[in-house]
C-alpha atoms as a PDB file:
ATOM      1  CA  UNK A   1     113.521   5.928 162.719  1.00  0.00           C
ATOM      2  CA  UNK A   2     110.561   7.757 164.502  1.00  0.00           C
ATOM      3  CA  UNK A   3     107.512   8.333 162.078  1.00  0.00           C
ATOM      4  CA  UNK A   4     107.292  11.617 163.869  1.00  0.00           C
ATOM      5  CA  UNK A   5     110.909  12.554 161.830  1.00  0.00           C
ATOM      6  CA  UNK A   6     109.588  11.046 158.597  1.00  0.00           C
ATOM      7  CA  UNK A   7     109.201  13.782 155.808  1.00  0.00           C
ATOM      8  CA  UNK A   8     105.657  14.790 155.436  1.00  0.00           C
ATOM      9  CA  UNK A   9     104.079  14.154 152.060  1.00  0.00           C
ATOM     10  CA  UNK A  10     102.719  17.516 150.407  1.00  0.00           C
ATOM     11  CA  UNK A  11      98.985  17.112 150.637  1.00  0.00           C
ATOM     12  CA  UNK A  12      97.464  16.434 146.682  1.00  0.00           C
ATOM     13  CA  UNK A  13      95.649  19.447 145.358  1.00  0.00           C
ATOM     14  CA  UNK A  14      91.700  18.842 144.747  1.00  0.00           C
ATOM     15  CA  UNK A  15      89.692  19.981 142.642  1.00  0.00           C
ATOM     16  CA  UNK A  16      88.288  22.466 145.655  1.00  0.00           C
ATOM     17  CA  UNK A  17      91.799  23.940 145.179  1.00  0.00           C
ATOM     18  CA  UNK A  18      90.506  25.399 141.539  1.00  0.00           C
ATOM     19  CA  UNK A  19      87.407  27.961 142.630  1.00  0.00           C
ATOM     20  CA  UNK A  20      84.812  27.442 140.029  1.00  0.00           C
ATOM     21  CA  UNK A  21      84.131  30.476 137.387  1.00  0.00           C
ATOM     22  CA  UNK A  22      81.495  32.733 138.935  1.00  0.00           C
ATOM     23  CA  UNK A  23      78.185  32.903 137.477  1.00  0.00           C
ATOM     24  CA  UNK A  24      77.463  35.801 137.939  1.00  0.00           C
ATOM     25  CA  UNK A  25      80.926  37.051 136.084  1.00  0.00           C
ATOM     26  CA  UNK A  26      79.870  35.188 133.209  1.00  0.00           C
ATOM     27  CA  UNK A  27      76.412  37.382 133.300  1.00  0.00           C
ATOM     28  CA  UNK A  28      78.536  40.475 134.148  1.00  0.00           C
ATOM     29  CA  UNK A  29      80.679  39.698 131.050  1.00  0.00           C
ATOM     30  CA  UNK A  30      77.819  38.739 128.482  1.00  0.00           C
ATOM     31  CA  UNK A  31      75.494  41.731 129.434  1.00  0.00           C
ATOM     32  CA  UNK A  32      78.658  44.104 128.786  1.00  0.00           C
ATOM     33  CA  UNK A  33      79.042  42.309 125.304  1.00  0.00           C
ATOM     34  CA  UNK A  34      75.142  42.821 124.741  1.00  0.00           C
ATOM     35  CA  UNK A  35      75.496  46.669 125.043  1.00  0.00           C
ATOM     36  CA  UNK A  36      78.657  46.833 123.035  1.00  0.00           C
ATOM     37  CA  UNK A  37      76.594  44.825 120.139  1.00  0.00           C
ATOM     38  CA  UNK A  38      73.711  46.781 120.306  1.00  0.00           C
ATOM     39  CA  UNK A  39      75.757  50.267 120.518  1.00  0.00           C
ATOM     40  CA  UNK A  40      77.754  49.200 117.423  1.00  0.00           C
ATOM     41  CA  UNK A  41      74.352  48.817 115.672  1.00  0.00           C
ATOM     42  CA  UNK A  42      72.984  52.041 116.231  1.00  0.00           C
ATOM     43  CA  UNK A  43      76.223  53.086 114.488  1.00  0.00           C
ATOM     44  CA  UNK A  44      76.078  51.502 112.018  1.00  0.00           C
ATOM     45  CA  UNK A  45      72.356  52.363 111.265  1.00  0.00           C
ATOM     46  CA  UNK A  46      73.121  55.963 112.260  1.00  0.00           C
ATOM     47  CA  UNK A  47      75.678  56.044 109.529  1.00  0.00           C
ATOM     48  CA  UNK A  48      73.425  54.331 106.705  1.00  0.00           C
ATOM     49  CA  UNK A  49      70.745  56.813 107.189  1.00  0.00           C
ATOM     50  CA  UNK A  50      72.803  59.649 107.234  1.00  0.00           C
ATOM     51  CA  UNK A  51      74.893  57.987 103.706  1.00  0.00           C
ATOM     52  CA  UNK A  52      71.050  57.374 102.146  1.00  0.00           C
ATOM     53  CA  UNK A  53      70.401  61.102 103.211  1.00  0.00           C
ATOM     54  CA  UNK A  54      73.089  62.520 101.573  1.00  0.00           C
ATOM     55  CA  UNK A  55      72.724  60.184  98.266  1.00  0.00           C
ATOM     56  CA  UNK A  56      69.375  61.465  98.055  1.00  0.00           C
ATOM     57  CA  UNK A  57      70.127  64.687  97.973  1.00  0.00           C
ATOM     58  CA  UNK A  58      73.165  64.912  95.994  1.00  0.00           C
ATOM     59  CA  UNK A  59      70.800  62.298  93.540  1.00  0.00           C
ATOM     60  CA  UNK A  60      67.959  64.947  93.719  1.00  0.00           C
ATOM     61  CA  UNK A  61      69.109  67.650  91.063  1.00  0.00           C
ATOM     62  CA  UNK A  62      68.892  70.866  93.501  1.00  0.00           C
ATOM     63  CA  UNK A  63      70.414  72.936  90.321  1.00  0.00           C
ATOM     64  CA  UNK A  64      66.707  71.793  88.566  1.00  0.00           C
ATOM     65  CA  UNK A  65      64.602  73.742  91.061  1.00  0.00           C
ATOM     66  CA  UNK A  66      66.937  76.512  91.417  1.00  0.00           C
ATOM     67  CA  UNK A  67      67.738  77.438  88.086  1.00  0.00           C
ATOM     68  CA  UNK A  68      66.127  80.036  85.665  1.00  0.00           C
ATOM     69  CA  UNK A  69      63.481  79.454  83.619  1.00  0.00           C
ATOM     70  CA  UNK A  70      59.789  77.471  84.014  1.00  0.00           C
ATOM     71  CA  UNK A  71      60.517  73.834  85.229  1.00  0.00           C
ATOM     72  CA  UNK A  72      58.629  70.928  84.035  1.00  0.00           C
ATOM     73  CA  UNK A  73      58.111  66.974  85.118  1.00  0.00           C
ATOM     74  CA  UNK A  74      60.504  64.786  83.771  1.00  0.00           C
ATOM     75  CA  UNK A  75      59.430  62.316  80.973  1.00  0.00           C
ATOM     76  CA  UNK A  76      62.729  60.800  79.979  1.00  0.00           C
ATOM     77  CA  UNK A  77      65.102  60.539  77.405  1.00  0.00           C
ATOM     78  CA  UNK A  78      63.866  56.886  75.786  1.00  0.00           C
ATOM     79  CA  UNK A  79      65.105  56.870  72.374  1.00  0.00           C
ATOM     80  CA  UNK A  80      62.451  55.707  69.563  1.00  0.00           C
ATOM     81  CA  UNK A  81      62.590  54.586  66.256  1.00  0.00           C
ATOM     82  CA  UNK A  82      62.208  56.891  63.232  1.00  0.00           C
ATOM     83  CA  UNK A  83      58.224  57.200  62.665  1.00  0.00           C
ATOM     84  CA  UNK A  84      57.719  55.710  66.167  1.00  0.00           C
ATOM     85  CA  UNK A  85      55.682  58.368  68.575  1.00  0.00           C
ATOM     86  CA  UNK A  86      55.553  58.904  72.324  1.00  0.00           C
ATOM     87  CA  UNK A  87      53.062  57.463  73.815  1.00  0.00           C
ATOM     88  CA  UNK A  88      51.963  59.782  76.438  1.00  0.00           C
ATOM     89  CA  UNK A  89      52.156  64.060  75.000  1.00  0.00           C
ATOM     90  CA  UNK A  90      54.580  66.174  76.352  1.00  0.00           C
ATOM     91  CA  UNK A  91      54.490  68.938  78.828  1.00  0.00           C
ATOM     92  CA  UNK A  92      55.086  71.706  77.332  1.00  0.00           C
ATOM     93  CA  UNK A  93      54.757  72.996  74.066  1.00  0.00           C
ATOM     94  CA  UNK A  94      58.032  73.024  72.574  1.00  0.00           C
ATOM     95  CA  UNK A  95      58.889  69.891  74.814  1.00  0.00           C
ATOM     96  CA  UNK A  96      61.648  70.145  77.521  1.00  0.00           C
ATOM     97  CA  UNK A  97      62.116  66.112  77.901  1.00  0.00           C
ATOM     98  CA  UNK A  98      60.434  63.106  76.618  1.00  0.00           C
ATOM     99  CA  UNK A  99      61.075  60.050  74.635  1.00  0.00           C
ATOM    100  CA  UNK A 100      62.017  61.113  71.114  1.00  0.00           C
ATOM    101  CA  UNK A 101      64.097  60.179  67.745  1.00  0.00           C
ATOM    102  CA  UNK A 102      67.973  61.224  68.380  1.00  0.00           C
ATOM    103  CA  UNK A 103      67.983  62.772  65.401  1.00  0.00           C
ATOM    104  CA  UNK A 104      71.025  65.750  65.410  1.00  0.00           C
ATOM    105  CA  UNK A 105      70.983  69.035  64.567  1.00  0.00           C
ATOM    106  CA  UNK A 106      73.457  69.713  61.817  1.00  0.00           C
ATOM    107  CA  UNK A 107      73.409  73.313  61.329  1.00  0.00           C
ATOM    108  CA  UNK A 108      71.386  76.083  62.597  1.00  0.00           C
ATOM    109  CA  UNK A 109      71.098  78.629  59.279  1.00  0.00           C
ATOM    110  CA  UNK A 110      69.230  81.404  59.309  1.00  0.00           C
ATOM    111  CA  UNK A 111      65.548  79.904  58.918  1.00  0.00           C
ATOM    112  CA  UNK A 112      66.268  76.733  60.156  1.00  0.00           C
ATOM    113  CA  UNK A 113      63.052  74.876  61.401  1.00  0.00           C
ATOM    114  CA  UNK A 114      63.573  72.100  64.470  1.00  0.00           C
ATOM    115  CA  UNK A 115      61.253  69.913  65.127  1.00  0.00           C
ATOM    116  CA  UNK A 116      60.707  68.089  68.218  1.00  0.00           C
ATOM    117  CA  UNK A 117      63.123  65.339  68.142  1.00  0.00           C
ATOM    118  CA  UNK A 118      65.558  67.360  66.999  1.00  0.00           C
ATOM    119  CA  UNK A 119      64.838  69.572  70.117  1.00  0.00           C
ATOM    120  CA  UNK A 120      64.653  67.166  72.586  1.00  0.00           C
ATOM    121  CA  UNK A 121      67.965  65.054  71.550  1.00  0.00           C
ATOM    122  CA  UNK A 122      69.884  68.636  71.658  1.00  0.00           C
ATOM    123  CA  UNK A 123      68.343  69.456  75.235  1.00  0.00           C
ATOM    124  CA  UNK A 124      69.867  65.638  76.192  1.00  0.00           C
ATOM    125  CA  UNK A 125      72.931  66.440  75.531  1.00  0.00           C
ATOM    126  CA  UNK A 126      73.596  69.492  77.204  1.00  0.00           C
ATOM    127  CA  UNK A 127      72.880  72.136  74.853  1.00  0.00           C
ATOM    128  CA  UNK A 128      70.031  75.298  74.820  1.00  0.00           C
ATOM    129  CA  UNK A 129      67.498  75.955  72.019  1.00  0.00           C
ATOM    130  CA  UNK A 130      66.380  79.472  71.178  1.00  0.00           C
ATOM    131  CA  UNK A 131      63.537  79.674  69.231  1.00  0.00           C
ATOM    132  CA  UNK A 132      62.093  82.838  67.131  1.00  0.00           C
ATOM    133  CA  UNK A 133      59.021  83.388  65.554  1.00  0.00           C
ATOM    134  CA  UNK A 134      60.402  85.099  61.803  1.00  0.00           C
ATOM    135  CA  UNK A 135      62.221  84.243  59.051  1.00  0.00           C
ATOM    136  CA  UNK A 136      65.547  84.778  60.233  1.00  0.00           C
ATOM    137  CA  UNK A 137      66.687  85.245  63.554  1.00  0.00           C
ATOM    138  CA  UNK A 138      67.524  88.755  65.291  1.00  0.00           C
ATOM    139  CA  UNK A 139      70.763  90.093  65.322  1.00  0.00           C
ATOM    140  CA  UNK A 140      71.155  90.453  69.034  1.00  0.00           C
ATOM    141  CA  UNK A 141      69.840  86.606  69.548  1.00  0.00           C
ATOM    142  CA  UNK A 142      72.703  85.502  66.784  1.00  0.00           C
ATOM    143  CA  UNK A 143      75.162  88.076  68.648  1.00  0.00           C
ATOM    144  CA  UNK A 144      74.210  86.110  71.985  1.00  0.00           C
ATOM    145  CA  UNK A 145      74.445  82.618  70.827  1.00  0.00           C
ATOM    146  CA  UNK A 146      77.963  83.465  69.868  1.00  0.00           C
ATOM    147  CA  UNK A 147      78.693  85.374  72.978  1.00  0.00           C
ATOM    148  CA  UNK A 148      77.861  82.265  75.496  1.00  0.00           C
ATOM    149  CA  UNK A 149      79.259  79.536  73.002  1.00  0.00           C
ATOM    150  CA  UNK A 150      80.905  80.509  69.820  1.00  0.00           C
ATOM    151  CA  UNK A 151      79.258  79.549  65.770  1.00  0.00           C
ATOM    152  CA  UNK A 152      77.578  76.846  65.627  1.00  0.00           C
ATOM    153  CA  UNK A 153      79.123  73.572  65.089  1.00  0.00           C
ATOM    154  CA  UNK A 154      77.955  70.126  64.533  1.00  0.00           C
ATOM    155  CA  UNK A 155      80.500  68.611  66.627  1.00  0.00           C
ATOM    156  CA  UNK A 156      80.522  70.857  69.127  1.00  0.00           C
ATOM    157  CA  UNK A 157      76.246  70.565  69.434  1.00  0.00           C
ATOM    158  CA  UNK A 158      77.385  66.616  70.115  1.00  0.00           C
ATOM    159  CA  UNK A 159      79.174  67.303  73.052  1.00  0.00           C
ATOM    160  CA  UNK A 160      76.184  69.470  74.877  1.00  0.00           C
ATOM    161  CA  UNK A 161      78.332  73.195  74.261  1.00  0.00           C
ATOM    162  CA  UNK A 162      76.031  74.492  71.953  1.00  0.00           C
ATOM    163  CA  UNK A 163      73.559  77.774  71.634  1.00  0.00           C
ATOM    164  CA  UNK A 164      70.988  76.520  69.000  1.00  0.00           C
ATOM    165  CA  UNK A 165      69.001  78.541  67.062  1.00  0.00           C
ATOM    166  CA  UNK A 166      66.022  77.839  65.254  1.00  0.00           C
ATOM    167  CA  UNK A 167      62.582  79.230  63.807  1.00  0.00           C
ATOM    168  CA  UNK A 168      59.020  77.907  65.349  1.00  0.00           C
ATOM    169  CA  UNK A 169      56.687  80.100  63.447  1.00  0.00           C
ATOM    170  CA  UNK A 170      54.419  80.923  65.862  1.00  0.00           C
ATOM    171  CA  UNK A 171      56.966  81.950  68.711  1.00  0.00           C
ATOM    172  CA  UNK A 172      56.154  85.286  70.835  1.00  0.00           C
ATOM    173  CA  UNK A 173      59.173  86.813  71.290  1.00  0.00           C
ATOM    174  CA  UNK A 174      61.910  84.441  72.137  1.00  0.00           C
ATOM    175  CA  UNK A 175      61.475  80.365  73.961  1.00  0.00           C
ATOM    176  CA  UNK A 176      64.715  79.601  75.429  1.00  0.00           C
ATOM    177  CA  UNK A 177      64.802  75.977  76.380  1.00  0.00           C
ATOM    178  CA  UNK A 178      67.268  73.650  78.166  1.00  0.00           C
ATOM    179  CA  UNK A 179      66.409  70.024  79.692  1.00  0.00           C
ATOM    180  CA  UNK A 180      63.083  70.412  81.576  1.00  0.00           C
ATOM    181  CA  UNK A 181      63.399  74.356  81.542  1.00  0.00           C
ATOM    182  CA  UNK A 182      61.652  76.590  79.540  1.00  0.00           C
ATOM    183  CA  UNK A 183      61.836  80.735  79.464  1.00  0.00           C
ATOM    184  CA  UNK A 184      59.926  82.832  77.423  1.00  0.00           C
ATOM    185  CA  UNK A 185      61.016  86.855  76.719  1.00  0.00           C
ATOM    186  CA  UNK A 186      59.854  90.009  74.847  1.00  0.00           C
ATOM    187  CA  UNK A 187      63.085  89.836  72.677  1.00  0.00           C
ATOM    188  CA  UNK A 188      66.755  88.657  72.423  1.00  0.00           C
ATOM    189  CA  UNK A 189      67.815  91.734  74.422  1.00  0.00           C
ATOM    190  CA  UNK A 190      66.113  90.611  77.383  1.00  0.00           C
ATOM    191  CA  UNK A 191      68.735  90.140  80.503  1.00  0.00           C
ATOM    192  CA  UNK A 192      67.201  86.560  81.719  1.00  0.00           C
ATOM    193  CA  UNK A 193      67.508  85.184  78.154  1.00  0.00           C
ATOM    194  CA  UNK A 194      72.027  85.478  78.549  1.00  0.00           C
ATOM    195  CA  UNK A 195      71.230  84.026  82.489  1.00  0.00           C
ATOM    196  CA  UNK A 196      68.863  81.359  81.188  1.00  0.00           C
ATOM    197  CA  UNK A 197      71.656  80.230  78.513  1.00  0.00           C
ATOM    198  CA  UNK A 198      74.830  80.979  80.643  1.00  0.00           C
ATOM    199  CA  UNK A 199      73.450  78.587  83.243  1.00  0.00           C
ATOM    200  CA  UNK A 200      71.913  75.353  81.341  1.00  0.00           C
ATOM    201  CA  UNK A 201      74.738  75.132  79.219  1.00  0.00           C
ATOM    202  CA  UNK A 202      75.788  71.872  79.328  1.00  0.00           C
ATOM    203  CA  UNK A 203      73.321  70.374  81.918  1.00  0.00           C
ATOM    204  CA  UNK A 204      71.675  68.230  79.974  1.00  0.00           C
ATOM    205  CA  UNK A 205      69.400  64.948  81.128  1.00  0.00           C
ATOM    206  CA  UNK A 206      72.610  63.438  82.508  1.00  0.00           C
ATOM    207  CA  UNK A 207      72.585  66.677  84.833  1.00  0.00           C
END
């Protein structure tokens, strides 16, 4: 048989026969990963500050600055033990916030003094002080109290609903206070004295 009709032999692939990976594909591909890496970062940053914005604002109590009546710093709402004082005064004179007793208010008769802690543990929770200067209080500040929250009630003073009344002999008129707020009017018929109680009601140191 002629070699010439012998079947060839498929020549063996090489290792030439497998092109090697580019180089510069591998930079292509890497630099295209940097940019997605980085771009997901500013995302992600982007989103953080705008979140920490939005916490500090919705943590900053707007209401505080917009609402009626004279606002004052914020001392706290540290609860002491009976005979134990505050160590730095408060703010305002009656006090808006502060450390204090929690001593509650369990009825607000005609003549009924308040003092301090008793003041400052019913602004905590939520509820508004009135103060008047005589023996009794007048009959359109009772008629009011009763028009923005009903009689007075122990229970109900617990929960941060309540319109408190109470003498401070002394008082000009009439101090409406609610946590950190204080307004001062002519008399009970005054129309920023219902505002002052209508919106505090309930926003106590909790907010």
């Amino acid at each position: 048989m002629d070699e010439r009709d012998a079947p060839s032999t498929p020549p063996r692939p090489t290792s030439s026969s497998h092109p090697a990976p580019s180089h510069r594909g591998l930079r292509r591909a890497g630099a295209v990963l940097l940019v997605v890496v980085i771009a997901l970062a500013g995302v992600v940053g982007l989103l953080l500050l705008v979140e920490s914005r939005d916490s500090s604002q919705v943590d900053r109590p707007a209401s505080a600055a917009a609402g009626p009546g004279q606002l004052f710093p914020d001392q706290g709402h540290a609860h002491l033990q009976p005979g134990q004082k505050p160590q730095q005064p408060y703010a305002s004179d009656p006090p808006t916030s502060g450390p204090h007793v929690p001593q509650a208010i369990d009825g607000d008769r005609a003549g009924t003094r308040l003092d301090d802690d008793q003041i400052l543990h019913a602004l905590e929770l939520g509820d508004v002080v009135m103060l008047y200067g005589g023996a009794e209080p007048p009959a359109a500040l009772t008629a009011l109290a009763d028009q923005l929250a009903g009689p007075f009630e122990p229970a109900l003073a617990a929960t941060g609903q309540a319109v408190v009344l109470g003498r401070r002999p002394g008082t000009r008129g009439i101090v409406a206070l609610a946590w950190r707020h204080l307004l001062q009017v002519p008399d009970a018929s005054a129309p920023a004295l219902e505002q002052f109680g209508a919106y505090w009601l309930g926003r106590g140191a909790s907010g």
